[in-house]
C-alpha atoms as a PDB file:
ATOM      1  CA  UNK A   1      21.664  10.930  22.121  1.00  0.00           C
ATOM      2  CA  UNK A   2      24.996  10.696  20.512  1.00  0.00           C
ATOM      3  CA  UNK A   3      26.322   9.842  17.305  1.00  0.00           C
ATOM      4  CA  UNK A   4      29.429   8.553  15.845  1.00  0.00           C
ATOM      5  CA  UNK A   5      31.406   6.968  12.902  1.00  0.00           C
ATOM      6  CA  UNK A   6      34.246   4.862  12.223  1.00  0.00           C
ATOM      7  CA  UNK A   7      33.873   6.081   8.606  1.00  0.00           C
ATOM      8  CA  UNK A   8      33.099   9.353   9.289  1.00  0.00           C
ATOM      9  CA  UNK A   9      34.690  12.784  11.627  1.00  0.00           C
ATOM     10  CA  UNK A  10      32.593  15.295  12.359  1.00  0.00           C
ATOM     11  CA  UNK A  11      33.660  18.474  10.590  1.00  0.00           C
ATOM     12  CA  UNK A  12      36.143  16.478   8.701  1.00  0.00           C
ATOM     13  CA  UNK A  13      35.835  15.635   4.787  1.00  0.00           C
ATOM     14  CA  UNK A  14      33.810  12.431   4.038  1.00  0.00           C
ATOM     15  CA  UNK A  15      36.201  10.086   2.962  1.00  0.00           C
ATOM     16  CA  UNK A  16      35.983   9.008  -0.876  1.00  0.00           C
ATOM     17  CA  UNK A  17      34.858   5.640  -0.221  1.00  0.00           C
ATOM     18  CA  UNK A  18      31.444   7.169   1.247  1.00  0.00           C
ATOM     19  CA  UNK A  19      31.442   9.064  -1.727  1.00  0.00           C
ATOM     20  CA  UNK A  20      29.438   8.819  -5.049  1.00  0.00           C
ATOM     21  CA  UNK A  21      31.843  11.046  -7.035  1.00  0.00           C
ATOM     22  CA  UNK A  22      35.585  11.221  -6.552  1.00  0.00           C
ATOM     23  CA  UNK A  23      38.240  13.044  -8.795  1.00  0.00           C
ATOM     24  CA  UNK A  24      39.909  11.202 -11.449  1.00  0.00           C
ATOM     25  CA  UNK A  25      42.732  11.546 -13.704  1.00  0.00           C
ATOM     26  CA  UNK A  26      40.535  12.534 -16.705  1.00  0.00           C
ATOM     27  CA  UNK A  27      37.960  14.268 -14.461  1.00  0.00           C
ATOM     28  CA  UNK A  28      35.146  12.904 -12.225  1.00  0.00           C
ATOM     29  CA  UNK A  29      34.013   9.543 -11.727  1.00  0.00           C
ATOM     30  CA  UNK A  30      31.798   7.412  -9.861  1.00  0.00           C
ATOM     31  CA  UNK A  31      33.066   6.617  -6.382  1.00  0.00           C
ATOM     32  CA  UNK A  32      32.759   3.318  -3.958  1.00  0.00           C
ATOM     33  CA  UNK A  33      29.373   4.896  -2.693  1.00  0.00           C
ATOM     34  CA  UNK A  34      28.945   2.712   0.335  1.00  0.00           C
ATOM     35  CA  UNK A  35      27.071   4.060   2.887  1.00  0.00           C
ATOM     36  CA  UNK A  36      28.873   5.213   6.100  1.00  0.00           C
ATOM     37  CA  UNK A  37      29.464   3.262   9.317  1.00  0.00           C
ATOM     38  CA  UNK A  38      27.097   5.249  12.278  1.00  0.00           C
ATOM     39  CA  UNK A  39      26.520   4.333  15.523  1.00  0.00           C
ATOM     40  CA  UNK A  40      24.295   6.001  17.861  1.00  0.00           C
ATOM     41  CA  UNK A  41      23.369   5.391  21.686  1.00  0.00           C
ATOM     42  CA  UNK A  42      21.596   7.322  24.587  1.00  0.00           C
ATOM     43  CA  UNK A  43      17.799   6.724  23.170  1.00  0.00           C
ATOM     44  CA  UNK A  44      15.367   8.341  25.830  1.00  0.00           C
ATOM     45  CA  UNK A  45      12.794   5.995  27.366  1.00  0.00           C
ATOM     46  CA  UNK A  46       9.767   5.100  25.447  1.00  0.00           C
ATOM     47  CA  UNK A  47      11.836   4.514  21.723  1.00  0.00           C
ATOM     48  CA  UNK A  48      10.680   2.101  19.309  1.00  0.00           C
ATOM     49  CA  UNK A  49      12.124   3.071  16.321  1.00  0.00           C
ATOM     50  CA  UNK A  50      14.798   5.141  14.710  1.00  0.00           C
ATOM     51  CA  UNK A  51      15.031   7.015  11.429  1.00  0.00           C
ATOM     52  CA  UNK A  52      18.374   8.358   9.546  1.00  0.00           C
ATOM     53  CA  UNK A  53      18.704  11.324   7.377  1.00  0.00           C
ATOM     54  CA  UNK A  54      21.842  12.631   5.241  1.00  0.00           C
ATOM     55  CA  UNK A  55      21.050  16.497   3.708  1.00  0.00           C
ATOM     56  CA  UNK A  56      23.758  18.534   1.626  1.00  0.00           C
ATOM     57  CA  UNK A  57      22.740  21.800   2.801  1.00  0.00           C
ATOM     58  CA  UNK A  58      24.585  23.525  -0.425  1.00  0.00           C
ATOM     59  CA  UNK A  59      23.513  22.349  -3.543  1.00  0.00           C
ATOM     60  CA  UNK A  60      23.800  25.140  -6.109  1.00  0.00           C
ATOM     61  CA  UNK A  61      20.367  26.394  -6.527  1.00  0.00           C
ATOM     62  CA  UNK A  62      20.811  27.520 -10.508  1.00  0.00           C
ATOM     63  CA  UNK A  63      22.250  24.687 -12.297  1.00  0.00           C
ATOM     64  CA  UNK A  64      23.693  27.435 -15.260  1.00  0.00           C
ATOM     65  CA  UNK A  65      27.486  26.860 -14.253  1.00  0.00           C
ATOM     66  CA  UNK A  66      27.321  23.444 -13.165  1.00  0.00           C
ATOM     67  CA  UNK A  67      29.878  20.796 -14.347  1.00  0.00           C
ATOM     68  CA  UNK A  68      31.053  23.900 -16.962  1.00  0.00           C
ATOM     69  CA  UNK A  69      34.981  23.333 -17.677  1.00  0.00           C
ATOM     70  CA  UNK A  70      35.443  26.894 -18.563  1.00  0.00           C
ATOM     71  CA  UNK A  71      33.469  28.488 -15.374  1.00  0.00           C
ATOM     72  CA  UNK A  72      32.967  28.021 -11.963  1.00  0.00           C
ATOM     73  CA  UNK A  73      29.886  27.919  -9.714  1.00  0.00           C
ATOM     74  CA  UNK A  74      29.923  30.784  -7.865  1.00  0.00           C
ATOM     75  CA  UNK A  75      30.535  30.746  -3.580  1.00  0.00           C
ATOM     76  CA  UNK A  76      27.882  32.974  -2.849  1.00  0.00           C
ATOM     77  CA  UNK A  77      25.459  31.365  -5.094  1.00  0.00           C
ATOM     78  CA  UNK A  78      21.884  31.036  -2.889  1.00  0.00           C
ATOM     79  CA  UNK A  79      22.040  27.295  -2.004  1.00  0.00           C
ATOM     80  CA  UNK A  80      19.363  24.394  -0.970  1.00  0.00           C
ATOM     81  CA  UNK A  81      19.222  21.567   0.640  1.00  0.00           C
ATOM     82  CA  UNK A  82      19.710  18.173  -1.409  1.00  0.00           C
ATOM     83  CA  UNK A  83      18.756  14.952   0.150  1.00  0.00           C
ATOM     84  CA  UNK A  84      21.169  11.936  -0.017  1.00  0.00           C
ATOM     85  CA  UNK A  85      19.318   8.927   2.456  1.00  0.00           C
ATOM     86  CA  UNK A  86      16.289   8.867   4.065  1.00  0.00           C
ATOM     87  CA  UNK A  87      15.996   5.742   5.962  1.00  0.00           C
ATOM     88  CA  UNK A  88      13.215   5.240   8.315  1.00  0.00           C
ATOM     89  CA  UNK A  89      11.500   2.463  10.787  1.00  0.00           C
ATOM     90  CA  UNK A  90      14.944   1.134  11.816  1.00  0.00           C
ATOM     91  CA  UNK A  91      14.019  -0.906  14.698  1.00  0.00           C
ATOM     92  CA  UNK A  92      14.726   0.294  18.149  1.00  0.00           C
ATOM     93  CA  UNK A  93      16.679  -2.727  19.150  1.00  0.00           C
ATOM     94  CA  UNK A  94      19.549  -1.234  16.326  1.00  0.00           C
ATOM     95  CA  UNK A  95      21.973   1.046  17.196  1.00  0.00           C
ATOM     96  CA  UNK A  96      24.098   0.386  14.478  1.00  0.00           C
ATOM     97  CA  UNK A  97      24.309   0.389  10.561  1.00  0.00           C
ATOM     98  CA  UNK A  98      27.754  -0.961   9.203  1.00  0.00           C
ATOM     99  CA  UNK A  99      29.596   0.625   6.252  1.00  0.00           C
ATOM    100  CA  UNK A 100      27.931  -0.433   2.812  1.00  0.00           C
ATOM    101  CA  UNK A 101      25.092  -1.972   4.383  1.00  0.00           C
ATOM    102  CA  UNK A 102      22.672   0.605   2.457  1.00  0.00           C
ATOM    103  CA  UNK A 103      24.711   1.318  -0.680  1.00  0.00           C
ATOM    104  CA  UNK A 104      27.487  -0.134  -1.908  1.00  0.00           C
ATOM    105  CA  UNK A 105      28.443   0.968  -5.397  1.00  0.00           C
ATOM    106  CA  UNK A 106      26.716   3.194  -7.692  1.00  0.00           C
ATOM    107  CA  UNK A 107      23.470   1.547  -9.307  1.00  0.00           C
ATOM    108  CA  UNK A 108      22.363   3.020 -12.349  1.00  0.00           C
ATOM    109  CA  UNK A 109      18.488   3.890 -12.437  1.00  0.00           C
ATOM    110  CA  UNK A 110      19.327   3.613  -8.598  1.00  0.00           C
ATOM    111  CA  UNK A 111      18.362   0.863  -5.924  1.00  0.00           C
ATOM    112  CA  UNK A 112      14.619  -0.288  -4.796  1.00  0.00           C
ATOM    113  CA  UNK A 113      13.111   1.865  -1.974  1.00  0.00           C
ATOM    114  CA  UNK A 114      10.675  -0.139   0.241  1.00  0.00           C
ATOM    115  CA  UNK A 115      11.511  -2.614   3.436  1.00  0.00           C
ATOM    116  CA  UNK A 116      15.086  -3.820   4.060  1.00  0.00           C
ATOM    117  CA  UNK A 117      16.293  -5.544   6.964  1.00  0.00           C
ATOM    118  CA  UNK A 118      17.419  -2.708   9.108  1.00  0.00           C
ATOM    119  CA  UNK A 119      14.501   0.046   7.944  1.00  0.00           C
ATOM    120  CA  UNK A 120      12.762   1.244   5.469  1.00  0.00           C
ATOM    121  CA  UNK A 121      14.232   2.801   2.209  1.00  0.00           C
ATOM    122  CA  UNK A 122      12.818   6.448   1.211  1.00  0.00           C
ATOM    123  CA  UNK A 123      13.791   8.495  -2.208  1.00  0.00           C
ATOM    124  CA  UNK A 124      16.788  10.746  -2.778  1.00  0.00           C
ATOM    125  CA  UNK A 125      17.268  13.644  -4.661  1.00  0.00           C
ATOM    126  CA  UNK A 126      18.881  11.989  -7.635  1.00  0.00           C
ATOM    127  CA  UNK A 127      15.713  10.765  -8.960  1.00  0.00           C
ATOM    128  CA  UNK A 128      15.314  14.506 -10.062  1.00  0.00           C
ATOM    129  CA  UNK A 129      19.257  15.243 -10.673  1.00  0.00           C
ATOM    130  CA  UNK A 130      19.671  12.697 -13.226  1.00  0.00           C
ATOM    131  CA  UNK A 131      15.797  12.876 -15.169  1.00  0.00           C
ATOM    132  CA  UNK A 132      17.316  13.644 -18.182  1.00  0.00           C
ATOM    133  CA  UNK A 133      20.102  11.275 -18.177  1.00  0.00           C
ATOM    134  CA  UNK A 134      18.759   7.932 -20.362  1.00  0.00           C
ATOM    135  CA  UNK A 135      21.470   5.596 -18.934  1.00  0.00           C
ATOM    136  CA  UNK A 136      20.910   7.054 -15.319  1.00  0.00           C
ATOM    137  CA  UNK A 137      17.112   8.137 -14.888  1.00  0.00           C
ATOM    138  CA  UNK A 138      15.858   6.209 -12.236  1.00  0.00           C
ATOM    139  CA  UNK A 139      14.701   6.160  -8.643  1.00  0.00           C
ATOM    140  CA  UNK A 140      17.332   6.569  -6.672  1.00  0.00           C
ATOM    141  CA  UNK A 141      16.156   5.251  -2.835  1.00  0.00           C
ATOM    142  CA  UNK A 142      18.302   4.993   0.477  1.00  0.00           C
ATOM    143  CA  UNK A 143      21.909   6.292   0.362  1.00  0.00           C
ATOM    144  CA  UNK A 144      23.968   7.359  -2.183  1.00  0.00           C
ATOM    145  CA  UNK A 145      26.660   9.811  -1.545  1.00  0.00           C
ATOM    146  CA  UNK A 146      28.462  13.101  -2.383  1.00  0.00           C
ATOM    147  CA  UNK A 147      28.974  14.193  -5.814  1.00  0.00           C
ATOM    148  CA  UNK A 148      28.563  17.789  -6.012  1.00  0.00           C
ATOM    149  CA  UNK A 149      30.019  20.099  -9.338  1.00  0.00           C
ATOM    150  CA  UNK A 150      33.512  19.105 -10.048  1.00  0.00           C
ATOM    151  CA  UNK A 151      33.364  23.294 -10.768  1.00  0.00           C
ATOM    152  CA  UNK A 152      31.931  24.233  -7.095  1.00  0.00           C
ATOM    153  CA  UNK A 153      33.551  27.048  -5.600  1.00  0.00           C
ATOM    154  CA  UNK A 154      32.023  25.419  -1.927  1.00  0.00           C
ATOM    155  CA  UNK A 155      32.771  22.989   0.301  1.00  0.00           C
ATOM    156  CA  UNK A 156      29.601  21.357   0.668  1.00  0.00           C
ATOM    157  CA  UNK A 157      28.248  20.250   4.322  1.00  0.00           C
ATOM    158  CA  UNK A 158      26.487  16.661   4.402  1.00  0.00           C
ATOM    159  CA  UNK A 159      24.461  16.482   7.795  1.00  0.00           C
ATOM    160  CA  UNK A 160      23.603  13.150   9.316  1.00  0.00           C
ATOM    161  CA  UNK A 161      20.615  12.792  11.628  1.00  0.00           C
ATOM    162  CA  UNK A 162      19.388  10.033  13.473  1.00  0.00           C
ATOM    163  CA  UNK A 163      16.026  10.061  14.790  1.00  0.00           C
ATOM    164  CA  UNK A 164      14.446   8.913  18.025  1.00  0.00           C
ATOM    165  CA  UNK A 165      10.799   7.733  17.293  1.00  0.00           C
ATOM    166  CA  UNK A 166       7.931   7.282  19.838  1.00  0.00           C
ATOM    167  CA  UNK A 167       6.576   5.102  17.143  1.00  0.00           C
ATOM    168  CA  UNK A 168       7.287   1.368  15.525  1.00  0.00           C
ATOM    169  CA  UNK A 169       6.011   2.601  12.122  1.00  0.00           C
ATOM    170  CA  UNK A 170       5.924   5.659  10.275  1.00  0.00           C
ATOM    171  CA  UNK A 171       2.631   6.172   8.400  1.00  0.00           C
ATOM    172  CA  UNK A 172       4.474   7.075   4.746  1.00  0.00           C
ATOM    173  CA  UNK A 173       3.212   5.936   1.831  1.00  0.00           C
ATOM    174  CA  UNK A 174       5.062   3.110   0.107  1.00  0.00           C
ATOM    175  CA  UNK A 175       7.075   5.522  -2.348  1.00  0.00           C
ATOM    176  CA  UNK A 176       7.838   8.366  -0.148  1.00  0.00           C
ATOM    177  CA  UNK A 177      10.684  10.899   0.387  1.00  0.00           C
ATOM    178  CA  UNK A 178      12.009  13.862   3.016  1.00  0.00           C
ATOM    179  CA  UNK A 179       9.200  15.631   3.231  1.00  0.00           C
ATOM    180  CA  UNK A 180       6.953  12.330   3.684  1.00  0.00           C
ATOM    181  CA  UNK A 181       9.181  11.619   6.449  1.00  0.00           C
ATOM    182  CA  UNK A 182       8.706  14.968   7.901  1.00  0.00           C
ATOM    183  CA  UNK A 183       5.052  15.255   7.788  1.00  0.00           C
ATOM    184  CA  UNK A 184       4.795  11.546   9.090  1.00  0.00           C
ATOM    185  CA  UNK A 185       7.562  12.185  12.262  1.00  0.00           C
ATOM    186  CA  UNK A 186       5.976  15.851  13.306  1.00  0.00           C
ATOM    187  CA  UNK A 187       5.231  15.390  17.329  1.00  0.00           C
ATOM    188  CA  UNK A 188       6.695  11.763  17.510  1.00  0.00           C
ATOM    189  CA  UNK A 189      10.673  12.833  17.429  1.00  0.00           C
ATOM    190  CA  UNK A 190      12.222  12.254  20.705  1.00  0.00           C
ATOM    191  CA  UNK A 191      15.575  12.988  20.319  1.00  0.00           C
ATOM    192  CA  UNK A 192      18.040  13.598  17.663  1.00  0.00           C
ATOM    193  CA  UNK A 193      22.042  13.365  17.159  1.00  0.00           C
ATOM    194  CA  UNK A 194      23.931  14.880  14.321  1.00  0.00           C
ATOM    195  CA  UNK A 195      27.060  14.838  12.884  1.00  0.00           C
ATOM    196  CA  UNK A 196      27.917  17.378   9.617  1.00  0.00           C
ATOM    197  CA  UNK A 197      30.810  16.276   7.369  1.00  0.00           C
ATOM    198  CA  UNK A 198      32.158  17.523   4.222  1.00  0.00           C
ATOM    199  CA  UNK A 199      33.312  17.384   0.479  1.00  0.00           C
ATOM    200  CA  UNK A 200      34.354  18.669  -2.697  1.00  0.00           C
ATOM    201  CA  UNK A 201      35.906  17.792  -5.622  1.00  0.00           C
ATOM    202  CA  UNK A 202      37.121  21.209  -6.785  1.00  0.00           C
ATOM    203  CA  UNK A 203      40.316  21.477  -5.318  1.00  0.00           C
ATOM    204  CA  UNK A 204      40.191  25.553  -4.893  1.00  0.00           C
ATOM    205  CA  UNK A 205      36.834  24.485  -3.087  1.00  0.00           C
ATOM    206  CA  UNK A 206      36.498  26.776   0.757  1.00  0.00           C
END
């Protein structure tokens, strides 16, 4: 399979309108947030349905320094992953998903998961980033993009996967996230395409 994007370069920085968090004059604030423009083609034989992942693979795993004007987070701080779409049961007649069709703006207490048009919305990891925030606690579901610590000595790496499926439906349960997904895809995947992109708001960020 391949993958590409008019939105988006492989090993290039995600452009702020993908973004959920872009620099401002007083600081960070919240970005356009659509989701990007991919396109993918070369399904093997026997498809029927396609499923689309975006994982920053260096989310500071100690949130002690984070967002701290008078620190930095560390470079060689142990990172994890942190999940920003899971998008699943796209039908295997698509081979397309236009810019903003999955997000477009931020939504505070973050958009409905369940069926959409083009697949099936799962849970992001901003359900559990912003728990504690009472204007933004919410489930967060689909895509919403990069806003890692405006402090972050990193360049984070967002990886986008889409997913060849042997199977029309997923069995996930109606709220579900990445590891749902996971569990529910294990011996059905037939192919895969990638593309890894990046971004940062610090601006001494490597």
């Amino acid at each position: 399979m391949q993958l590409t994007s008019k939105s988006l370069v492989d090993g290039k920085p995600i452009p702020a309108t993908n973004a959920m968090g872009v620099p401002g004059a007083d600081g960070p604030k919240p970005g356009p947030n659509k989701s990007p423009h991919l396109a993918w083609s070369g399904a093997p034989a026997g498809t029927k349905s396609f499923a689309v992942t975006c994982v920053d693979l260096d989310a500071p795993t100690k949130a002690d320094d984070v967002n701290k004007p008078d620190r930095t987070v560390p470079y060689d701080l142990p990172r994890a992953d942190f999940v920003h779409w899971v998008l699943v049961n796209v039908p295997a007649k698509t081979g397309e998903l236009t810019e903003g069709l999955d997000s477009d703006g931020l939504t505070a207490k973050g958009k409905p998961g369940g069926v959409q048009p083009y697949g099936t919305r799962g849970g992001n990891s901003y359900t559990g980033w912003f728990a504690g925030d009472a204007n933004m606690a919410g489930s967060y579901n689909g895509y919403d993009g990069p806003w890692p610590p405006f402090n972050d000595e990193r360049t984070h790496r967002y990886v986008f996967t889409v997913y060849a499926l042997d199977v029309d439906k997923l069995d996930v349960p109606q709220k579900f996230e990445i590891a749902d997904f996971k569990r529910a895809s294990q011996g059905h995947v037939l192919d895969e395409a990638k593309l890894t992109a990046t971004y940062a708001i610090y601006p001494k960020a490597r």
